[in-house]
C-alpha atoms as a PDB file:
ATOM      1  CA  UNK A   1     206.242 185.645 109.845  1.00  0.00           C
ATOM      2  CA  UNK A   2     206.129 181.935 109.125  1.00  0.00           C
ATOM      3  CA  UNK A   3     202.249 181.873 109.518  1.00  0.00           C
ATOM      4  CA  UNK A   4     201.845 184.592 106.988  1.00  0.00           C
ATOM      5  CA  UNK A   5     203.909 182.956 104.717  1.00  0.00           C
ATOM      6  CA  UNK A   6     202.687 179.253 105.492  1.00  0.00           C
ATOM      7  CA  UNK A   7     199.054 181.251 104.708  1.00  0.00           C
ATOM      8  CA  UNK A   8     200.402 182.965 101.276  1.00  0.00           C
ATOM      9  CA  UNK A   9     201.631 179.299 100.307  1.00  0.00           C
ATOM     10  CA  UNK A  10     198.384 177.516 101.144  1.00  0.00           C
ATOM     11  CA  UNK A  11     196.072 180.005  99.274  1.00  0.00           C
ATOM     12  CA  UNK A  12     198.027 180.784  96.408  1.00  0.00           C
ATOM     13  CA  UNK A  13     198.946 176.939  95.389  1.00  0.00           C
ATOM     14  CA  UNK A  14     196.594 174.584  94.733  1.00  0.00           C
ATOM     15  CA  UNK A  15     196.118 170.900  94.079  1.00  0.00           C
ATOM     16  CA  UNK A  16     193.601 169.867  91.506  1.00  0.00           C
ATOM     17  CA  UNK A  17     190.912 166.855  92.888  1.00  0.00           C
ATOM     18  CA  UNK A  18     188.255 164.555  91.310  1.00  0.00           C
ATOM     19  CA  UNK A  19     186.008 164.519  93.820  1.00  0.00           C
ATOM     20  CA  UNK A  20     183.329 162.893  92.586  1.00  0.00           C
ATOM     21  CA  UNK A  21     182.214 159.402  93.642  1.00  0.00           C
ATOM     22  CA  UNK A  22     181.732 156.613  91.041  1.00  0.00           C
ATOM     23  CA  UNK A  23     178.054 156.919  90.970  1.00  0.00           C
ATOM     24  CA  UNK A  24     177.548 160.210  90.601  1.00  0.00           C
ATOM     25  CA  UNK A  25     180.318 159.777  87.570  1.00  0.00           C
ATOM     26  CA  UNK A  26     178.700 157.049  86.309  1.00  0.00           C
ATOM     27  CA  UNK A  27     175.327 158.495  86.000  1.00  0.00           C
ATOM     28  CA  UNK A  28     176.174 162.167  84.690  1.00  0.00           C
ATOM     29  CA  UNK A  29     178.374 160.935  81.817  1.00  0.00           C
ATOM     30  CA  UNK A  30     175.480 158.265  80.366  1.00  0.00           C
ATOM     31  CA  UNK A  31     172.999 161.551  80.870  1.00  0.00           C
ATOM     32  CA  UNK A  32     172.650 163.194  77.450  1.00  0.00           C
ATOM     33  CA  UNK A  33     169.853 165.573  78.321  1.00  0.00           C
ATOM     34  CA  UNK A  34     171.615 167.594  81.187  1.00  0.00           C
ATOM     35  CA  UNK A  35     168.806 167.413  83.512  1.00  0.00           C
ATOM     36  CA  UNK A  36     170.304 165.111  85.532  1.00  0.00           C
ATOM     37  CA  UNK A  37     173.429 166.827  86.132  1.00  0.00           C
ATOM     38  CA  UNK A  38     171.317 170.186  87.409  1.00  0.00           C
ATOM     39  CA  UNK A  39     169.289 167.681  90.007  1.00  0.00           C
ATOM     40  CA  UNK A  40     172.734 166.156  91.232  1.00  0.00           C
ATOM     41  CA  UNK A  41     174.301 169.900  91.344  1.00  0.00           C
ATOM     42  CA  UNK A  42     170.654 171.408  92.947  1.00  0.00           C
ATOM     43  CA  UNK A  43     170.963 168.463  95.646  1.00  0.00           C
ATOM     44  CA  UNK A  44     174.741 169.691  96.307  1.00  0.00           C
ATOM     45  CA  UNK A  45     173.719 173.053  96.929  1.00  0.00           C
ATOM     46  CA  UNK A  46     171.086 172.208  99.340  1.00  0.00           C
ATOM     47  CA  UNK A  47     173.102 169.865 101.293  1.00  0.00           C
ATOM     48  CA  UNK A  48     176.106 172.660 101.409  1.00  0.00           C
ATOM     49  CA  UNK A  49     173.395 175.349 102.602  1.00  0.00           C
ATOM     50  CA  UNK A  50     171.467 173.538 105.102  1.00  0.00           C
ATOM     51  CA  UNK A  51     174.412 173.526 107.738  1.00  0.00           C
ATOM     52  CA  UNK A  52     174.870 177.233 107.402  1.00  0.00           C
ATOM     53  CA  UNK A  53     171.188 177.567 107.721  1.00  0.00           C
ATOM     54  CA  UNK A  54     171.082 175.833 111.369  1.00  0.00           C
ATOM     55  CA  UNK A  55     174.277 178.036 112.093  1.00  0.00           C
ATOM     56  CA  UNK A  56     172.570 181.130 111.719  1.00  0.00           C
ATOM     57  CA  UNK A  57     169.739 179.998 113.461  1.00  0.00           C
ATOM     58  CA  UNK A  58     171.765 178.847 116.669  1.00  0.00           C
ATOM     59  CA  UNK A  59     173.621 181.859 116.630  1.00  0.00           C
ATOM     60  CA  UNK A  60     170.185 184.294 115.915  1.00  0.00           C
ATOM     61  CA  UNK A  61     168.975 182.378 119.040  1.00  0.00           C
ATOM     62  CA  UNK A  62     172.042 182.729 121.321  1.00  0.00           C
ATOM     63  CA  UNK A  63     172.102 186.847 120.306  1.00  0.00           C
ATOM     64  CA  UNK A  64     168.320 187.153 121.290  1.00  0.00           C
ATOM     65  CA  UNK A  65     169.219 185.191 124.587  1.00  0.00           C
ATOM     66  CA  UNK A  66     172.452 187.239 125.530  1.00  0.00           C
ATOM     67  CA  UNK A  67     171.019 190.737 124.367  1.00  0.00           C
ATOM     68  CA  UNK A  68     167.517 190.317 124.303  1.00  0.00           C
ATOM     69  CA  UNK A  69     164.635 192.766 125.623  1.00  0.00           C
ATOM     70  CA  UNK A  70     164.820 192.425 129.408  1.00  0.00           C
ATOM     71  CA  UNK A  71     161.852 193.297 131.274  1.00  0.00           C
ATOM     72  CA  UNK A  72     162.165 195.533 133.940  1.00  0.00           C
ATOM     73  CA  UNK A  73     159.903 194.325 137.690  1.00  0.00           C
END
């Protein structure tokens, strides 16, 4: 009962964050255009999906080891 509820509390309240270091600040609030900001949010995106990417790949490879076609002698 205490792990639901610690779970309930966890998910339901939040805690607002700047995460955002000063660089990345710095250079999307000079940018007028907008273009930047897309690169730096593109570049976010593809370092958040690359990790899944390899995931699925390991775990694609482990399934065709475990259950894979075995050939019979």
């Amino acid at each position: 009962m205490k792990k639901f509820f610690f779970g309930i509390v966890f998910f339901i309240i939040s805690i607002s964050a700047q995460a955002q270091c000063a660089m990345c600040r710095a250079a999307l609030e000079s940018e007028e255009g907008g273009v930047q900001a897309e690169a730096v949010n593109d570049g976010i995106v593809y370092l958040m999906a690359i990790p899944y990417i390899l995931v699925g790949i390991l775990g694609f490879a482990i399934y065709r080891l475990k259950y894979g076609k075995k050939k019979e002698i």
